[in-house]
C-alpha atoms as a PDB file:
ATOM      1  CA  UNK A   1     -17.348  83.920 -27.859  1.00  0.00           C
ATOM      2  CA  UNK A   2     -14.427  82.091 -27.095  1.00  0.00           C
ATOM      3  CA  UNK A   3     -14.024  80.625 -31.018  1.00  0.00           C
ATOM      4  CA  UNK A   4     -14.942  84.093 -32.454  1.00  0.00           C
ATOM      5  CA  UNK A   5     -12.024  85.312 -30.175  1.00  0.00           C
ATOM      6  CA  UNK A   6      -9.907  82.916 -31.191  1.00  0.00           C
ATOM      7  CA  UNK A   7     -10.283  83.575 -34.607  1.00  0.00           C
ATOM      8  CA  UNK A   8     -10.049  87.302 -34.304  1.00  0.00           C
ATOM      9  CA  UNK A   9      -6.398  86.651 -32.320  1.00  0.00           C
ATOM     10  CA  UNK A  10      -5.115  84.130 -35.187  1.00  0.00           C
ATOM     11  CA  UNK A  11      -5.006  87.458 -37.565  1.00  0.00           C
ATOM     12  CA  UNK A  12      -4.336  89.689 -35.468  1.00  0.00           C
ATOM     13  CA  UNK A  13      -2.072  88.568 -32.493  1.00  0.00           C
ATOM     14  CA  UNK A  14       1.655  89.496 -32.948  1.00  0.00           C
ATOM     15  CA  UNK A  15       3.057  86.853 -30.451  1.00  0.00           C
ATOM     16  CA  UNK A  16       3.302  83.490 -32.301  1.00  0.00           C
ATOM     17  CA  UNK A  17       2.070  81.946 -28.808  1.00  0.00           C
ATOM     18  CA  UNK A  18      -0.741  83.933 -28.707  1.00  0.00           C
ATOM     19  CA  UNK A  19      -1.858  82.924 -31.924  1.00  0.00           C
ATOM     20  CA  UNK A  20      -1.131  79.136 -31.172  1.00  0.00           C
ATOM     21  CA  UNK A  21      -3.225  79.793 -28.184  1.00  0.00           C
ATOM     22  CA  UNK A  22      -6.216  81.333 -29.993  1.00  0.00           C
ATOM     23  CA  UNK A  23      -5.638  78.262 -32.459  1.00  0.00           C
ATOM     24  CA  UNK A  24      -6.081  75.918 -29.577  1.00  0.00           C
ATOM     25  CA  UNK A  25      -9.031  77.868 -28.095  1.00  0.00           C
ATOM     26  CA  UNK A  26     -10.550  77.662 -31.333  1.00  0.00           C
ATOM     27  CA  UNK A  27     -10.077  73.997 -31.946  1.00  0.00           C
ATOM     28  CA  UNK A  28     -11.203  73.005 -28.060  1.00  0.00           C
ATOM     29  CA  UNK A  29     -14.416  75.193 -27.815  1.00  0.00           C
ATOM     30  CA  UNK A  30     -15.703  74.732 -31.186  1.00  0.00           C
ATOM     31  CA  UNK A  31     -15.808  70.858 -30.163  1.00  0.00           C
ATOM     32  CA  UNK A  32     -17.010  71.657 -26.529  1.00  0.00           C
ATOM     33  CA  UNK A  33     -19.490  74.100 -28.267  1.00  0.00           C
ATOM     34  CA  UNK A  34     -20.424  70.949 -30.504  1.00  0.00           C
ATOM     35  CA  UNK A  35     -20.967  68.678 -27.678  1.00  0.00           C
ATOM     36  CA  UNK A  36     -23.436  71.306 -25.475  1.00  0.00           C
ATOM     37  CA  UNK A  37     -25.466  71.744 -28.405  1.00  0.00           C
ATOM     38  CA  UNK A  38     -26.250  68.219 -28.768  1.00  0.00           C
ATOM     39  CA  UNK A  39     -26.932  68.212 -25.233  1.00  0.00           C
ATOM     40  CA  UNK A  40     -29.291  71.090 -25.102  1.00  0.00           C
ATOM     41  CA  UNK A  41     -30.725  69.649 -28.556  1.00  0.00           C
ATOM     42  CA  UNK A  42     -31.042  66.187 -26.783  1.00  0.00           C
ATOM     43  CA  UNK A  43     -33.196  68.000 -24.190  1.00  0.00           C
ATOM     44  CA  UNK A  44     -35.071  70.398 -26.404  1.00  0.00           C
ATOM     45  CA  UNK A  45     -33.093  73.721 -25.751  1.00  0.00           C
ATOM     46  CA  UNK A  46     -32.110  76.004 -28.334  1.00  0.00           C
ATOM     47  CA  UNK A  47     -28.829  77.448 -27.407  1.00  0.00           C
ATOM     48  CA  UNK A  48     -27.414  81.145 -27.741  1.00  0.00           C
ATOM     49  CA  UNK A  49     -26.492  81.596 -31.525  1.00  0.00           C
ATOM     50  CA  UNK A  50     -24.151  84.601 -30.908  1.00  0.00           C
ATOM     51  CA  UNK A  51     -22.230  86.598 -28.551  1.00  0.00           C
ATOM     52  CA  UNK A  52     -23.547  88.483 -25.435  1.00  0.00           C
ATOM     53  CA  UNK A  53     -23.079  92.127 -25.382  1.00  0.00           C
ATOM     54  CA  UNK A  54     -20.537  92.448 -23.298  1.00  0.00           C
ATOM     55  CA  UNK A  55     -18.177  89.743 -25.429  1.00  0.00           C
ATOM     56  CA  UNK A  56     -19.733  91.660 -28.231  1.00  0.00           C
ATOM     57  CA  UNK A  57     -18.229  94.861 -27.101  1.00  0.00           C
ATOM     58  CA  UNK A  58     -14.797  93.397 -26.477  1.00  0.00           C
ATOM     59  CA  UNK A  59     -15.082  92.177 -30.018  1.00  0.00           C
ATOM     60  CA  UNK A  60     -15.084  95.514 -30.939  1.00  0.00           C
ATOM     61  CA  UNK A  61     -12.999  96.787 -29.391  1.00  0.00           C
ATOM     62  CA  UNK A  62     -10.053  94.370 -29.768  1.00  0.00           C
ATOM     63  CA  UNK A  63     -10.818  94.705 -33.632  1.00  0.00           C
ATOM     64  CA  UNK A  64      -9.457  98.404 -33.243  1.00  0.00           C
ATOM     65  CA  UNK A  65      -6.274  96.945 -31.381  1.00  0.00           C
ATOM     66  CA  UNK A  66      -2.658  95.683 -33.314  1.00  0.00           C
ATOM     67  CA  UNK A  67       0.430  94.234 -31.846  1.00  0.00           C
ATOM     68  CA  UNK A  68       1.314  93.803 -28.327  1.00  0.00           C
ATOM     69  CA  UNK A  69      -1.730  95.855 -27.124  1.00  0.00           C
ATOM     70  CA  UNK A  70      -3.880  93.439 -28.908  1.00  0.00           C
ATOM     71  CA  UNK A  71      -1.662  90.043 -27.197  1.00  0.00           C
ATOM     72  CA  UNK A  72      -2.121  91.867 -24.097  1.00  0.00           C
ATOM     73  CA  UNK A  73      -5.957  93.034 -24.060  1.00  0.00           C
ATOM     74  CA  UNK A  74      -6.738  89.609 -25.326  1.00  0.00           C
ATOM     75  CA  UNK A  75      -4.897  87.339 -23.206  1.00  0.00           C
ATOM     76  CA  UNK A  76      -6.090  89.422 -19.935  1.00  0.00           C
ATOM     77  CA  UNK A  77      -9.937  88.937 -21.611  1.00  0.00           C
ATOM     78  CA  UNK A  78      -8.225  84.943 -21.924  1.00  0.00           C
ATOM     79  CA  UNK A  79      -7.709  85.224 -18.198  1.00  0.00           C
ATOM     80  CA  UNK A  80     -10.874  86.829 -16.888  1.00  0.00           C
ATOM     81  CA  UNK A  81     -13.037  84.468 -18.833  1.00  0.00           C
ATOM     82  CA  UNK A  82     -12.066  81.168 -18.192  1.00  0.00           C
ATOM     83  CA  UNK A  83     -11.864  82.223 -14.664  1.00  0.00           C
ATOM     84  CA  UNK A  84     -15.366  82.462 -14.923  1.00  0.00           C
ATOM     85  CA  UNK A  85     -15.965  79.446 -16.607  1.00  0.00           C
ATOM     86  CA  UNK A  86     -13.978  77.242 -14.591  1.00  0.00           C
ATOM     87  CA  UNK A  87     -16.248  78.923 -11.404  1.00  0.00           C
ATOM     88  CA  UNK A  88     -19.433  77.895 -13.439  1.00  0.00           C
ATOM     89  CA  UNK A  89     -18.361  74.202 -14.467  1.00  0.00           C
ATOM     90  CA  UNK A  90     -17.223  73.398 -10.497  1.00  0.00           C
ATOM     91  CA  UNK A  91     -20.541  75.093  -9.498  1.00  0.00           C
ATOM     92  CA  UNK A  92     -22.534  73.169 -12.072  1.00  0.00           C
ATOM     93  CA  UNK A  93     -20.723  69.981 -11.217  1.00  0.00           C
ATOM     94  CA  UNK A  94     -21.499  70.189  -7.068  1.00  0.00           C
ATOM     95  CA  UNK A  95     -25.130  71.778  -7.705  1.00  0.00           C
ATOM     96  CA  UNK A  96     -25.749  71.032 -10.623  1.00  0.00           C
ATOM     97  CA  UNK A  97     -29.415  68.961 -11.531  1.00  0.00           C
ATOM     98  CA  UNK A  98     -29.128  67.655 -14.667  1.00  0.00           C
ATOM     99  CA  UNK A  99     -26.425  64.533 -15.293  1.00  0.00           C
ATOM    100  CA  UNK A 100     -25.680  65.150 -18.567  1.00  0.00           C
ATOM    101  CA  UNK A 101     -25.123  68.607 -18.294  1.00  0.00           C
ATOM    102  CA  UNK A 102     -22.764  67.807 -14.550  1.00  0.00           C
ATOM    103  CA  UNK A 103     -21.302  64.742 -16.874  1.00  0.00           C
ATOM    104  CA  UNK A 104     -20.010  67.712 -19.573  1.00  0.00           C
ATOM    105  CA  UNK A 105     -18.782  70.110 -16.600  1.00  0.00           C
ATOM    106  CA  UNK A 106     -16.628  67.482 -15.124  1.00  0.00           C
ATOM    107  CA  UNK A 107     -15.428  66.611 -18.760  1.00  0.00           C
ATOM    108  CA  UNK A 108     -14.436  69.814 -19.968  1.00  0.00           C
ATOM    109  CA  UNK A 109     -13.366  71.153 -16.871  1.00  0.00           C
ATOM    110  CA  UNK A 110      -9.495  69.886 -16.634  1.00  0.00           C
ATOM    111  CA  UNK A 111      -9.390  71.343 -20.416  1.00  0.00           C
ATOM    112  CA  UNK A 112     -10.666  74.886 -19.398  1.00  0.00           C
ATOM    113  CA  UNK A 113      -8.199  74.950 -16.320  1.00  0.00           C
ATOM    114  CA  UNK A 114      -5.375  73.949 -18.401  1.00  0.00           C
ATOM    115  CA  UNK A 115      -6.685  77.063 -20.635  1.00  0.00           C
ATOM    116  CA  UNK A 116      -6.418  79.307 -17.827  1.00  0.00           C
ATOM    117  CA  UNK A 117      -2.830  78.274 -17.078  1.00  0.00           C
ATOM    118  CA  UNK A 118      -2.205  79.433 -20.149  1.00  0.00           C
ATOM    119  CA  UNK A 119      -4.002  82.224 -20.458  1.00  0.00           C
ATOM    120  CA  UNK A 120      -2.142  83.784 -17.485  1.00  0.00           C
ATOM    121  CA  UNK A 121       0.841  82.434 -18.361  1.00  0.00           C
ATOM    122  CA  UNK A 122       0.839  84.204 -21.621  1.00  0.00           C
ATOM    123  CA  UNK A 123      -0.708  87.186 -19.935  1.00  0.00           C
ATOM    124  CA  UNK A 124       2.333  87.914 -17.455  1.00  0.00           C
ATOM    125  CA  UNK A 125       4.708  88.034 -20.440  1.00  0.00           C
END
């Protein structure tokens, strides 16, 4: 979601640090993408080829958006979802069962916070 996002917001964003943003968040999950996959390959797993519906909805609708109301609706989705994903790598890292998959949380976590700095950051302008 987060690369598909990204892309979206490097065409459509009217701030020029939203779109470097979306250019970063493209760049950083595709390779964090990359490196779950060949964990989850590594352990037999197939993992989700798209978009759940709810990031598939938000798509949608921030396809309809332009300009500031697009910065704006994307950077607060920015801001809600890397919340969430810097909840799920600390909870995966203390209770998590698998090493390699604790191993990527702790990795990728100080890259997702800095993300979320960012993301609000960008979203209180």
């Amino acid at each position: 979601a987060e690369v598909s996002f990204g892309q979206l917001a490097q065409t459509k964003a009217s701030s020029p640090d939203v779109r470097q943003f979306a250019s970063k968040m493209v760049t950083d999950h595709s390779a964090a993408n990359q490196q779950l996959a060949s964990i989850a390959q590594s352990k037999q797993m197939t993992p989700p080829s798209g978009m759940d519906a709810t990031h598939e909805q938000l798509y949608q609708q921030l396809q309809g958006m332009s300009g500031s109301a697009f910065d704006q609706a994307y950077m607060n989705s920015q801001v809600q979802d890397h919340t969430a994903v810097v909840e799920a790598l600390e909870t995966e890292m203390q209770n998590g069962s698998d090493a390699d998959v604790r191993n990527f949380a702790e990795q990728v976590l100080p890259t997702i916070q800095q993300h979320l700095q960012m993301a609000r950051m960008l979203a209180g302008q």
